[in-house]
C-alpha atoms as a PDB file:
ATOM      1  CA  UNK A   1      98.406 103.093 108.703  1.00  0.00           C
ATOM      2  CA  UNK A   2      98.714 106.650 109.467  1.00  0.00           C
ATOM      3  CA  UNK A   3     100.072 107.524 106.078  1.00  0.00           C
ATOM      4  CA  UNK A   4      99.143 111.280 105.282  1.00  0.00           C
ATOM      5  CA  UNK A   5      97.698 111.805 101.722  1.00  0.00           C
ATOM      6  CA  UNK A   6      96.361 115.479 101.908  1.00  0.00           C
ATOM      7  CA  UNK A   7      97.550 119.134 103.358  1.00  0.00           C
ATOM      8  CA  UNK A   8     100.539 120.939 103.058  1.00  0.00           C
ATOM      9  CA  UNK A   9     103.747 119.123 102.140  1.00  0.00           C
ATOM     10  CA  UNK A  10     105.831 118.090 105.039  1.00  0.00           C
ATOM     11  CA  UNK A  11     109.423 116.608 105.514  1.00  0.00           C
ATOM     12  CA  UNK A  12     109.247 112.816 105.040  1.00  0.00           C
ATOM     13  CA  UNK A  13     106.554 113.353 102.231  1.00  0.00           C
ATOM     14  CA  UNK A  14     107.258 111.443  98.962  1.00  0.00           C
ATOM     15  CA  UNK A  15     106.384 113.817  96.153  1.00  0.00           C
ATOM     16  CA  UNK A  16     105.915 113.520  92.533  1.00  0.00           C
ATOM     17  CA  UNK A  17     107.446 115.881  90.421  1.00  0.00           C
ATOM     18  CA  UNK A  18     106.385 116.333  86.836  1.00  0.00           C
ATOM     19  CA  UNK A  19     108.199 118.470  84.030  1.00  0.00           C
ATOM     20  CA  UNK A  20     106.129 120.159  81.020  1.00  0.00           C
ATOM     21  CA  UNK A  21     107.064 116.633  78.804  1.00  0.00           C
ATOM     22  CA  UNK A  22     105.740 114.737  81.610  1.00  0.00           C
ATOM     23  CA  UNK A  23     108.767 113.355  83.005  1.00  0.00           C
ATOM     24  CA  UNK A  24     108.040 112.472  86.336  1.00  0.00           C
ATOM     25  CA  UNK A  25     110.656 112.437  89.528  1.00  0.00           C
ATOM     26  CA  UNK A  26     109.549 111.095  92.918  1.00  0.00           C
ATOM     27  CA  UNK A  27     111.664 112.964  96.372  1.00  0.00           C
ATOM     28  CA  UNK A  28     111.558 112.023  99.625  1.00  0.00           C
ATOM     29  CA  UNK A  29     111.103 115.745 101.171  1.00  0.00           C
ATOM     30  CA  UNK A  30     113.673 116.562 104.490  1.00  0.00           C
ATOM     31  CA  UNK A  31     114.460 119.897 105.258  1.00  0.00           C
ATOM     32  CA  UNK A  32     117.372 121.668 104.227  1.00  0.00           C
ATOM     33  CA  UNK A  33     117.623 118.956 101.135  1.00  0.00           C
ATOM     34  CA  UNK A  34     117.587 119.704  97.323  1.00  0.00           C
ATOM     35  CA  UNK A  35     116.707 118.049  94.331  1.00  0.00           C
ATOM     36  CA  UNK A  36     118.853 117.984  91.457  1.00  0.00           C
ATOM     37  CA  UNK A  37     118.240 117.606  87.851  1.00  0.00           C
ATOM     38  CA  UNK A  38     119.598 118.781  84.371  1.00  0.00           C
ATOM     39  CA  UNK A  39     116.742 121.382  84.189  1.00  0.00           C
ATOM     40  CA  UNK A  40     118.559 122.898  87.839  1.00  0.00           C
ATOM     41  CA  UNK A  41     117.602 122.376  91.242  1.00  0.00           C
ATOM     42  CA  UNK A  42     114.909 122.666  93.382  1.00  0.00           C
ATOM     43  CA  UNK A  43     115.424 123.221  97.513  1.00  0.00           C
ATOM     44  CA  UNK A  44     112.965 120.555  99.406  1.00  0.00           C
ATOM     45  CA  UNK A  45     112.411 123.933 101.528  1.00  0.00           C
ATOM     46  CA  UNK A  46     110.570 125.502  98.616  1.00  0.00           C
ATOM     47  CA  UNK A  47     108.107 122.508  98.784  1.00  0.00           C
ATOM     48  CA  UNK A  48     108.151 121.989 102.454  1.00  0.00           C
ATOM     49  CA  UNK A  49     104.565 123.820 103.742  1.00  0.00           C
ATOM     50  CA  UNK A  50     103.393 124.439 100.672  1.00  0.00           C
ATOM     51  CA  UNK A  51      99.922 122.514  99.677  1.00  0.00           C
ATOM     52  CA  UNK A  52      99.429 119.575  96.946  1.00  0.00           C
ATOM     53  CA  UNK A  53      98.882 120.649  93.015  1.00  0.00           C
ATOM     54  CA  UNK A  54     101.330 123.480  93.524  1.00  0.00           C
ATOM     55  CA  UNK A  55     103.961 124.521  90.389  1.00  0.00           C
ATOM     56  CA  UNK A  56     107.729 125.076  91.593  1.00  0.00           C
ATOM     57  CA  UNK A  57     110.818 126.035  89.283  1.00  0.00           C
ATOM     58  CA  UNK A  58     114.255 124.470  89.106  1.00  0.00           C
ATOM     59  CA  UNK A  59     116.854 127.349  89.564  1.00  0.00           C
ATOM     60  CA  UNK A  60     117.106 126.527  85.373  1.00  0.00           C
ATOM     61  CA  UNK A  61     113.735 128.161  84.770  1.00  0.00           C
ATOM     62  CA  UNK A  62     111.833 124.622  84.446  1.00  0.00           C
ATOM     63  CA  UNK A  63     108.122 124.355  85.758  1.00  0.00           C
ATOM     64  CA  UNK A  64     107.163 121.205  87.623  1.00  0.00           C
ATOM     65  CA  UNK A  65     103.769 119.991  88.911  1.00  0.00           C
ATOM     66  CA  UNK A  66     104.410 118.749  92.443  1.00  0.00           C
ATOM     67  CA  UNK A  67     102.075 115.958  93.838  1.00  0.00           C
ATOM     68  CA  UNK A  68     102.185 113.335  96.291  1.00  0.00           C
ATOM     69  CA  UNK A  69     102.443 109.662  94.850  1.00  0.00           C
ATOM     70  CA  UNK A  70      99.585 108.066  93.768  1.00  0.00           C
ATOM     71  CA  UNK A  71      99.057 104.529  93.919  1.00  0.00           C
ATOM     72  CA  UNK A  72      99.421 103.294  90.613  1.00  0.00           C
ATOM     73  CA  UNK A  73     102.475 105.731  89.645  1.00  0.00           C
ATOM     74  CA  UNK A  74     103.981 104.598  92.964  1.00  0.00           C
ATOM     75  CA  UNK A  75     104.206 100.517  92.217  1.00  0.00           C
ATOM     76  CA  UNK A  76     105.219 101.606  88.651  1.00  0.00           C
ATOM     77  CA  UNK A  77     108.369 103.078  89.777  1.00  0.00           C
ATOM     78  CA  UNK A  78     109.221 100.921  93.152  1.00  0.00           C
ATOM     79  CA  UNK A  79     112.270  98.893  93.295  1.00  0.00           C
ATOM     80  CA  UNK A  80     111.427  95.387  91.896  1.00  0.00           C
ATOM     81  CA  UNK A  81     112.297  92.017  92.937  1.00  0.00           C
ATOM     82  CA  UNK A  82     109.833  90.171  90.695  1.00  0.00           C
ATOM     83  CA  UNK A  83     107.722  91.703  88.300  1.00  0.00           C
ATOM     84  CA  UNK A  84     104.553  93.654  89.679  1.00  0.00           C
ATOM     85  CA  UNK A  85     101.085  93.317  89.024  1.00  0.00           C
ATOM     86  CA  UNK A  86      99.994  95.771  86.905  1.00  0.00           C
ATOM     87  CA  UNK A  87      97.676  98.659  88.426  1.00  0.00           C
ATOM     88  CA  UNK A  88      94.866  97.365  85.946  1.00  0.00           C
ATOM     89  CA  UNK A  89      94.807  93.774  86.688  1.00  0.00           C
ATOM     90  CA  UNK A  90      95.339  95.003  90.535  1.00  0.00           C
ATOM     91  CA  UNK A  91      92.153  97.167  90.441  1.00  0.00           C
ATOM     92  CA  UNK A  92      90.315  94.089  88.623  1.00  0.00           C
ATOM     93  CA  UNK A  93      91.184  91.850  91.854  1.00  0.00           C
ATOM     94  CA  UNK A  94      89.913  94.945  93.691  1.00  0.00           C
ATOM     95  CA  UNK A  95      86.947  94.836  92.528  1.00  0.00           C
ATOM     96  CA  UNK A  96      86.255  91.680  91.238  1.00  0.00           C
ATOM     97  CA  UNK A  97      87.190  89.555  94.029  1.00  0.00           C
ATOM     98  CA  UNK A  98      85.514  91.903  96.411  1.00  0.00           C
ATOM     99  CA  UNK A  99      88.329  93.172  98.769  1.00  0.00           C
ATOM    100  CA  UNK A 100      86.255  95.125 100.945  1.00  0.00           C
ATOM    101  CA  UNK A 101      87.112  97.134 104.412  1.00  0.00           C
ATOM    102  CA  UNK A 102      87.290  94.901 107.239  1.00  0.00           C
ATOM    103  CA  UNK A 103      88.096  91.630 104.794  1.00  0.00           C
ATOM    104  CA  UNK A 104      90.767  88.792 105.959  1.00  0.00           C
ATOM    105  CA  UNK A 105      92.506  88.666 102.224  1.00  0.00           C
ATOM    106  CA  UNK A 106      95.459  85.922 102.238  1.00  0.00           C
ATOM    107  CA  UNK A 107      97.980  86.538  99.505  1.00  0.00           C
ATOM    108  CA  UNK A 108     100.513  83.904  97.826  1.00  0.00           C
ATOM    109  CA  UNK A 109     103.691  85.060  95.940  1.00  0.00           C
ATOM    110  CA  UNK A 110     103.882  88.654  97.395  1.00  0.00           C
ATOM    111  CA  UNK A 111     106.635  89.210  94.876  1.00  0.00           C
ATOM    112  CA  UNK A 112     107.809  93.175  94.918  1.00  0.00           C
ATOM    113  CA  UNK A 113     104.708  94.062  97.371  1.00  0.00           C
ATOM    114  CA  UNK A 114     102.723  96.126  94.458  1.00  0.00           C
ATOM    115  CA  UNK A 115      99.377  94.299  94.941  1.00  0.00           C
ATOM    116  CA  UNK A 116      99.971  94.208  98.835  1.00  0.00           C
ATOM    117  CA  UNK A 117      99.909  97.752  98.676  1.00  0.00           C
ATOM    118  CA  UNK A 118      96.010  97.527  97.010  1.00  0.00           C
ATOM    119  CA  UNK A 119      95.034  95.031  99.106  1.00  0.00           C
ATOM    120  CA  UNK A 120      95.950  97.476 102.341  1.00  0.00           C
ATOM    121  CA  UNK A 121      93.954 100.129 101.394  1.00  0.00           C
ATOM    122  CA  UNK A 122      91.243  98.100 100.403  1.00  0.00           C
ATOM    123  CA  UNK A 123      90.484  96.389 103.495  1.00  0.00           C
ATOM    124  CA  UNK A 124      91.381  99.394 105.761  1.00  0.00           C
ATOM    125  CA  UNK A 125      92.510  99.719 109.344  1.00  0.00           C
ATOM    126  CA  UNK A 126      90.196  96.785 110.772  1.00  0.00           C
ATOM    127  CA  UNK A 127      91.084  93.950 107.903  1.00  0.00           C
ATOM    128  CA  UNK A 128      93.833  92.098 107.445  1.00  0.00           C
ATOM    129  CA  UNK A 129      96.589  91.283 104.904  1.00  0.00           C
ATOM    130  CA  UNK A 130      98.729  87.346 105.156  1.00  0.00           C
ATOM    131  CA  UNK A 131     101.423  87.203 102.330  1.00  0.00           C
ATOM    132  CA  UNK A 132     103.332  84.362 101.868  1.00  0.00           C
ATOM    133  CA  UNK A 133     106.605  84.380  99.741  1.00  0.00           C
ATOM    134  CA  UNK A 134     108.876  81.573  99.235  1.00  0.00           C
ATOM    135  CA  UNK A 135     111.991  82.956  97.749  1.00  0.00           C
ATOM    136  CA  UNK A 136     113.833  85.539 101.222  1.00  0.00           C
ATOM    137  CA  UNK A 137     114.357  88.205  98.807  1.00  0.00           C
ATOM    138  CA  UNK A 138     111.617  88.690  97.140  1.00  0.00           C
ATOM    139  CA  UNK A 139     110.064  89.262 100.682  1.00  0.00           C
ATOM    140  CA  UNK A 140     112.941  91.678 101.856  1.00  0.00           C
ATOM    141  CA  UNK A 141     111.914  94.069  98.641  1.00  0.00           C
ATOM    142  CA  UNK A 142     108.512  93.900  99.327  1.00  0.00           C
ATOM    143  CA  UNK A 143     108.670  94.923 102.223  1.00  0.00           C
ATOM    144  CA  UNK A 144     110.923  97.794 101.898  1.00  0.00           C
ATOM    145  CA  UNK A 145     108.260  99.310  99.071  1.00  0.00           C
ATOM    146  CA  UNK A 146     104.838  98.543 101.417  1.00  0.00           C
ATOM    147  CA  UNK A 147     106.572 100.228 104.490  1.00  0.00           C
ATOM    148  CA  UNK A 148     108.207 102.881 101.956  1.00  0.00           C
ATOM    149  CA  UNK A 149     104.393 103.649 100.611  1.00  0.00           C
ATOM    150  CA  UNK A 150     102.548 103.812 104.232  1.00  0.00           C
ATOM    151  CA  UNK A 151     105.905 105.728 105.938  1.00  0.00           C
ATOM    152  CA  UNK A 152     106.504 102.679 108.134  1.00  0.00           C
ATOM    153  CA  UNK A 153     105.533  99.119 109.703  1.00  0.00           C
ATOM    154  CA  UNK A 154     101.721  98.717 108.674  1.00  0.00           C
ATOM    155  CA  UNK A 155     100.488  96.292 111.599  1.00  0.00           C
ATOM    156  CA  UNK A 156      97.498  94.555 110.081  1.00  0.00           C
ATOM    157  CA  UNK A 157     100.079  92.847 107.279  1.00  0.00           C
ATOM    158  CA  UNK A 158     101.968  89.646 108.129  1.00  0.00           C
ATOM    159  CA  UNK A 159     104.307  88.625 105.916  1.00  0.00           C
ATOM    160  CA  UNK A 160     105.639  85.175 106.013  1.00  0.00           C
ATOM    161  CA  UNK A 161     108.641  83.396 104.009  1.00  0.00           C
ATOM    162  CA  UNK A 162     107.792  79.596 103.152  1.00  0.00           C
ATOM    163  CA  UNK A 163     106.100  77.937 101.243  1.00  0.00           C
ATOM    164  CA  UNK A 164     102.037  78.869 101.389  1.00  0.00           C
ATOM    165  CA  UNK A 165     100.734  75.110 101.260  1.00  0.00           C
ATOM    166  CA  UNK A 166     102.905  74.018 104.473  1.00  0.00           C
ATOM    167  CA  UNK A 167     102.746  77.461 106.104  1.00  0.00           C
ATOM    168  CA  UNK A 168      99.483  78.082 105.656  1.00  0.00           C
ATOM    169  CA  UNK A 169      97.409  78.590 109.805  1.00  0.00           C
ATOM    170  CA  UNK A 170      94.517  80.279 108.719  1.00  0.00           C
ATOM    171  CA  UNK A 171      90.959  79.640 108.922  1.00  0.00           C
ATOM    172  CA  UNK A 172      87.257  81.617 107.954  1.00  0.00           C
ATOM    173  CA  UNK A 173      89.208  83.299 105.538  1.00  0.00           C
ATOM    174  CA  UNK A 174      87.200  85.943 103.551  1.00  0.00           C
ATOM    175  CA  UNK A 175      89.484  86.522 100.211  1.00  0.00           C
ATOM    176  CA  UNK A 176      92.674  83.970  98.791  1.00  0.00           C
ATOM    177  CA  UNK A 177      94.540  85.981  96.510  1.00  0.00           C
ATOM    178  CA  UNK A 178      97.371  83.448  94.225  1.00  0.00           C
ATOM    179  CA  UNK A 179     100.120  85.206  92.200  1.00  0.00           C
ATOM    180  CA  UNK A 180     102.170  82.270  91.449  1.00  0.00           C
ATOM    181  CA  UNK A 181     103.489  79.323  88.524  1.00  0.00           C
ATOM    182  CA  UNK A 182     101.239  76.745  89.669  1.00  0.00           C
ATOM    183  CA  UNK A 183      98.327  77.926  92.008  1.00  0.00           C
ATOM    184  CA  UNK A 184      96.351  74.472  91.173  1.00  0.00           C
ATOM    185  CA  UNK A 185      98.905  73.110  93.658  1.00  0.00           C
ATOM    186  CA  UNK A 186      97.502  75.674  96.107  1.00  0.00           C
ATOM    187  CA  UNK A 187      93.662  75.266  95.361  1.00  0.00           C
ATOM    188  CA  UNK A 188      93.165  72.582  97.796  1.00  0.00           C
ATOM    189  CA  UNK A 189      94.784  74.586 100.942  1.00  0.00           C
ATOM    190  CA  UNK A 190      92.865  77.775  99.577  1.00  0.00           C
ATOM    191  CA  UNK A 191      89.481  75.887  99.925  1.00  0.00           C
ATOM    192  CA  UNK A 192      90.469  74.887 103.228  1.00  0.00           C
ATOM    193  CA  UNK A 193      91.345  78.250 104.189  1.00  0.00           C
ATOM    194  CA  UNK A 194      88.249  79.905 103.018  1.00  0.00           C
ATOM    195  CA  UNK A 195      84.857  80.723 104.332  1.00  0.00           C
ATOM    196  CA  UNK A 196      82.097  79.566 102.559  1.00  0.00           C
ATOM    197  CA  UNK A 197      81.073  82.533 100.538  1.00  0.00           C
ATOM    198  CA  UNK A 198      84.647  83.184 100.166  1.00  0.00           C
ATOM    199  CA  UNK A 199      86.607  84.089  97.024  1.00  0.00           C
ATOM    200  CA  UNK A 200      89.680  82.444  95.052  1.00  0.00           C
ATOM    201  CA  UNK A 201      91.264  84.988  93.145  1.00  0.00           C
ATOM    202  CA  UNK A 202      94.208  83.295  90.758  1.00  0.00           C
ATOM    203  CA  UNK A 203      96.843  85.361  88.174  1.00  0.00           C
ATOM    204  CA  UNK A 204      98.621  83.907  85.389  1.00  0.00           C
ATOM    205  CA  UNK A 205     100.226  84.672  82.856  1.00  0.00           C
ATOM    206  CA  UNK A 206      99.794  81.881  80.217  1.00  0.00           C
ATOM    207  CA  UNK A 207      96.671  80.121  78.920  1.00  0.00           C
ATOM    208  CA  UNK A 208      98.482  76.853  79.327  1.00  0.00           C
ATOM    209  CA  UNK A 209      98.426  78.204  83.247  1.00  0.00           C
ATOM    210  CA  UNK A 210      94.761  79.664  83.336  1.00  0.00           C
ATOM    211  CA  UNK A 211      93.338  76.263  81.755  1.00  0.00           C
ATOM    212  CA  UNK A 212      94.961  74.346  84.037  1.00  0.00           C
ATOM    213  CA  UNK A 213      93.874  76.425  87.072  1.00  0.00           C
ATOM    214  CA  UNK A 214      90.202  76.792  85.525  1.00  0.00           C
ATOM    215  CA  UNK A 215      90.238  72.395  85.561  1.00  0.00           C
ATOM    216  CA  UNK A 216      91.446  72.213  88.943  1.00  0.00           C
ATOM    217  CA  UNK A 217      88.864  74.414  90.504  1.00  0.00           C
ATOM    218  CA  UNK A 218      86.124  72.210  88.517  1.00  0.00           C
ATOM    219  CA  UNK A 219      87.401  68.882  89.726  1.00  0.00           C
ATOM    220  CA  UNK A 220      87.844  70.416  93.236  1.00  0.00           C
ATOM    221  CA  UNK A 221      84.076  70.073  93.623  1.00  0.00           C
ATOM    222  CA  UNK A 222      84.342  73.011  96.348  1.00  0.00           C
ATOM    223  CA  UNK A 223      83.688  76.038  94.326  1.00  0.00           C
ATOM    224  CA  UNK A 224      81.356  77.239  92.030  1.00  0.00           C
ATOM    225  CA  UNK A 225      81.970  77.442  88.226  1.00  0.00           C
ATOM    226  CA  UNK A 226      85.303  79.592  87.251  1.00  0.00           C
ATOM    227  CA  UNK A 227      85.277  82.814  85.748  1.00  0.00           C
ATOM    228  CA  UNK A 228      88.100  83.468  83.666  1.00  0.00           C
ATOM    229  CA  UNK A 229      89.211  86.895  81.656  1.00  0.00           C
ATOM    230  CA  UNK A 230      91.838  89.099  80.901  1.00  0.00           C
ATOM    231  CA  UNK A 231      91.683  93.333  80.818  1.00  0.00           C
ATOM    232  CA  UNK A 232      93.104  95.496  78.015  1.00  0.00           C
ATOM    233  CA  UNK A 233      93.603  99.174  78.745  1.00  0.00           C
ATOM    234  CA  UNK A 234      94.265 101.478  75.665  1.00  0.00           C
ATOM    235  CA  UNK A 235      94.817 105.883  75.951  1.00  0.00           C
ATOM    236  CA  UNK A 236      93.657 108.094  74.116  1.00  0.00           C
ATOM    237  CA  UNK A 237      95.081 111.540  72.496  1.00  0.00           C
ATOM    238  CA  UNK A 238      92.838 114.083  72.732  1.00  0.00           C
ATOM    239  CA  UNK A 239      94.172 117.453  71.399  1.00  0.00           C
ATOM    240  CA  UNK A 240      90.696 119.894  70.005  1.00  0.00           C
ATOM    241  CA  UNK A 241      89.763 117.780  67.202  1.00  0.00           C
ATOM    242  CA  UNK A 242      92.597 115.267  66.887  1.00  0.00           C
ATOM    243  CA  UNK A 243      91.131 112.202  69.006  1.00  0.00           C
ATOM    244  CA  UNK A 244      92.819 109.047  68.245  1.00  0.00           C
ATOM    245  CA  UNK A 245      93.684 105.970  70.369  1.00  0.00           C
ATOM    246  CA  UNK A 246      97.138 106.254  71.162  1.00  0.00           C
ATOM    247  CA  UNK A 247      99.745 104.104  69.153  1.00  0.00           C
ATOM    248  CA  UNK A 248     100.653 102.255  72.223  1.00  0.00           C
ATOM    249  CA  UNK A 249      98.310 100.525  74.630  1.00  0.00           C
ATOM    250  CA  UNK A 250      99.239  98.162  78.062  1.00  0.00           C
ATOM    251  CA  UNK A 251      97.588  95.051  75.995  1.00  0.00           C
ATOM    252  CA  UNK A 252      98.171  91.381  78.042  1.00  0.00           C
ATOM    253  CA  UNK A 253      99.534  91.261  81.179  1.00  0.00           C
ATOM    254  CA  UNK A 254      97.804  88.140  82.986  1.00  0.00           C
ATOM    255  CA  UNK A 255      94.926  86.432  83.112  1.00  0.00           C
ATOM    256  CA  UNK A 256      92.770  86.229  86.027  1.00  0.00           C
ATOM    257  CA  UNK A 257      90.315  83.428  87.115  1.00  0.00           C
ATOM    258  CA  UNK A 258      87.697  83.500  90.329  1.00  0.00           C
ATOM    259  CA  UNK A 259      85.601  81.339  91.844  1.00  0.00           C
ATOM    260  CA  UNK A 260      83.581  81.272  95.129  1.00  0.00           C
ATOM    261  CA  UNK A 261      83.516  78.623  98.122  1.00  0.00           C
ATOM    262  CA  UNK A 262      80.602  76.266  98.518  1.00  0.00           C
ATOM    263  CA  UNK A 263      79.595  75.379 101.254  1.00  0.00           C
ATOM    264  CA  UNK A 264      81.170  72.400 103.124  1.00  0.00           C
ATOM    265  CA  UNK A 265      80.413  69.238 101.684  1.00  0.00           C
ATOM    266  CA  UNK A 266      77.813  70.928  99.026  1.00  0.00           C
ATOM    267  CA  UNK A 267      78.623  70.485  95.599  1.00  0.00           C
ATOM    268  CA  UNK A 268      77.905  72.670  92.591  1.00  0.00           C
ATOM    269  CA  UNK A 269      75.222  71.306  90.670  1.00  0.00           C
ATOM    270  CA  UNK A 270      76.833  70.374  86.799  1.00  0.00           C
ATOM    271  CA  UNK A 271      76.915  72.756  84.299  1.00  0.00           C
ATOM    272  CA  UNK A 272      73.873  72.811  81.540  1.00  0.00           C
ATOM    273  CA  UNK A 273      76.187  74.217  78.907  1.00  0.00           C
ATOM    274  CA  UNK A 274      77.890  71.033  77.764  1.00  0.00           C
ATOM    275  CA  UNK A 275      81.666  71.604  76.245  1.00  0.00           C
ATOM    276  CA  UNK A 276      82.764  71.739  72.723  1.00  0.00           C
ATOM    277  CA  UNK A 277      83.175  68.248  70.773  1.00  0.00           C
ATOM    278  CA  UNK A 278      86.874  67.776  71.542  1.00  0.00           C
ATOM    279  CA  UNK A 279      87.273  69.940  73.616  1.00  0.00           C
ATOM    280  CA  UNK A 280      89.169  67.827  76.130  1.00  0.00           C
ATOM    281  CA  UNK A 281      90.366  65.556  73.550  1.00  0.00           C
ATOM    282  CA  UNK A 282      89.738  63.198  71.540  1.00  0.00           C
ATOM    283  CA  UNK A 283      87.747  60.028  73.245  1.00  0.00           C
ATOM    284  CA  UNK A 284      87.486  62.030  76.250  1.00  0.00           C
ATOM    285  CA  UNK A 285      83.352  61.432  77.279  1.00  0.00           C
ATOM    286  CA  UNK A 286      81.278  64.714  78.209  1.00  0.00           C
ATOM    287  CA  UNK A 287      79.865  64.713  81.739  1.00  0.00           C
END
């Protein structure tokens, strides 16, 4: 991954441009190349050599703030085959699964490549990235947008098209990400899969889906007790001594639910907390 993301603009840079009402445009930069707009145009030349955070002007007069792509704005505005993971429920798997730099991180239901992306830079030039993807286009888009964000092949992601239960040839795994309908159906090969220490990192979208996955894990007997949550990220307008939350907030986008790997043939011991009365129906008995 030699992508470049400081010093002087260059040709083959993706660049972020950003008008005064925070419109934002994204160029490839090539030499001799211009961008247009309905504010005027802007020659790639006058960007070409010149260093991040610097202010060009459209031949119309118009100011823009020229950066190079962050993350988040990036999977925000790539091409989409399926929906992508938000950047906030992204940086929650992040952090709270632990993708750290050198980490073998397995990844079901790649969809449009957004949370690849995370997962590259988090475990850095000496981990390693396996996505499996069922449906052939889905897999074609994501990998357009990864190769698009690092400027070309990125060789410690594999991508593979099938199904991730039967395709599955990995062992002392360190991380099993599942972006999918039904990941219960996958829980099974992801214990397998895993190291013990390991984490099972599952996004839904429904509670229907996160109960279900939350059971499975429990009658798996292979992982410790589920954690289960959701994030909500809300702005805020600060302007002197207007401060307000903003009117419109990213509320829910998915759940997510973690667990870690026991040890082979170690059980966790039961939980203390006993459930609600009815709370897996009624005549059900409490373990």
């Amino acid at each position: 991954m030699g992508f470049r993301r400081h010093g002087p603009f260059q040709a083959g840079d993706q660049v972020q441009l950003t008008d005064p009402k925070n419109k934002r445009h994204t160029v490839t930069l090539k030499e001799g190349g211009v961008f247009h707009t309905h504010k005027g145009s802007i020659p790639h030349d006058d960007l070409i050599g010149q260093p991040e955070g610097s202010v060009v002007r459209s031949s119309g007069g118009t100011a823009y703030l020229a950066f190079r792509h962050l993350l988040p704005d990036y999977v925000l505005s790539m091409p989409r085959g399926a929906a992508v993971i938000y950047p906030k429920d992204a940086a929650q798997i992040v952090a709270m699964a632990d993708i750290f730099p050198g980490a073998r991180v397995v990844e079901a239901g790649v969809g449009s490549g957004a949370l690849t992306c995370f997962l590259l830079r988090a475990v850095g030039p000496e981990g390693s990235v396996t996505s499996y993807e069922r449906r052939a286009d889905f897999a074609e888009v994501a990998t357009k947008n990864v190769q698009k964000f690092f400027g070309g092949p990125v060789d410690q992601w594999r991508l593979v098209v099938g199904d991730f239960v039967a395709s599955l040839d990995e062992t002392d795994v360190d991380r099993v990400i599942l972006d999918m309908l039904a990941p219960w159906e996958c829980v099974d090969a992801a214990a397998k899969a895993l190291t013990p220490g390991g984490v099972i990192c599952c996004y839904v979208a429904t509670t229907t889906q996160m109960s279900r996955t939350v059971e499975t894990l429990r009658e798996h007997g292979s992982f410790t007790e589920p954690h289960a949550w959701e994030t909500l990220v809300r702005d805020w307008h600060v302007e002197g001594l207007a401060v307000r939350p903003d009117h419109r907030m990213v509320g829910h986008t998915g759940f997510l639910v973690t667990a870690r790997r026991m040890a082979e043939g170690v059980t966790p011991p039961p939980r203390r907390r006993r459930p609600a009365k009815g709370a897996y129906g009624e005549g059900a008995e409490l373990v």
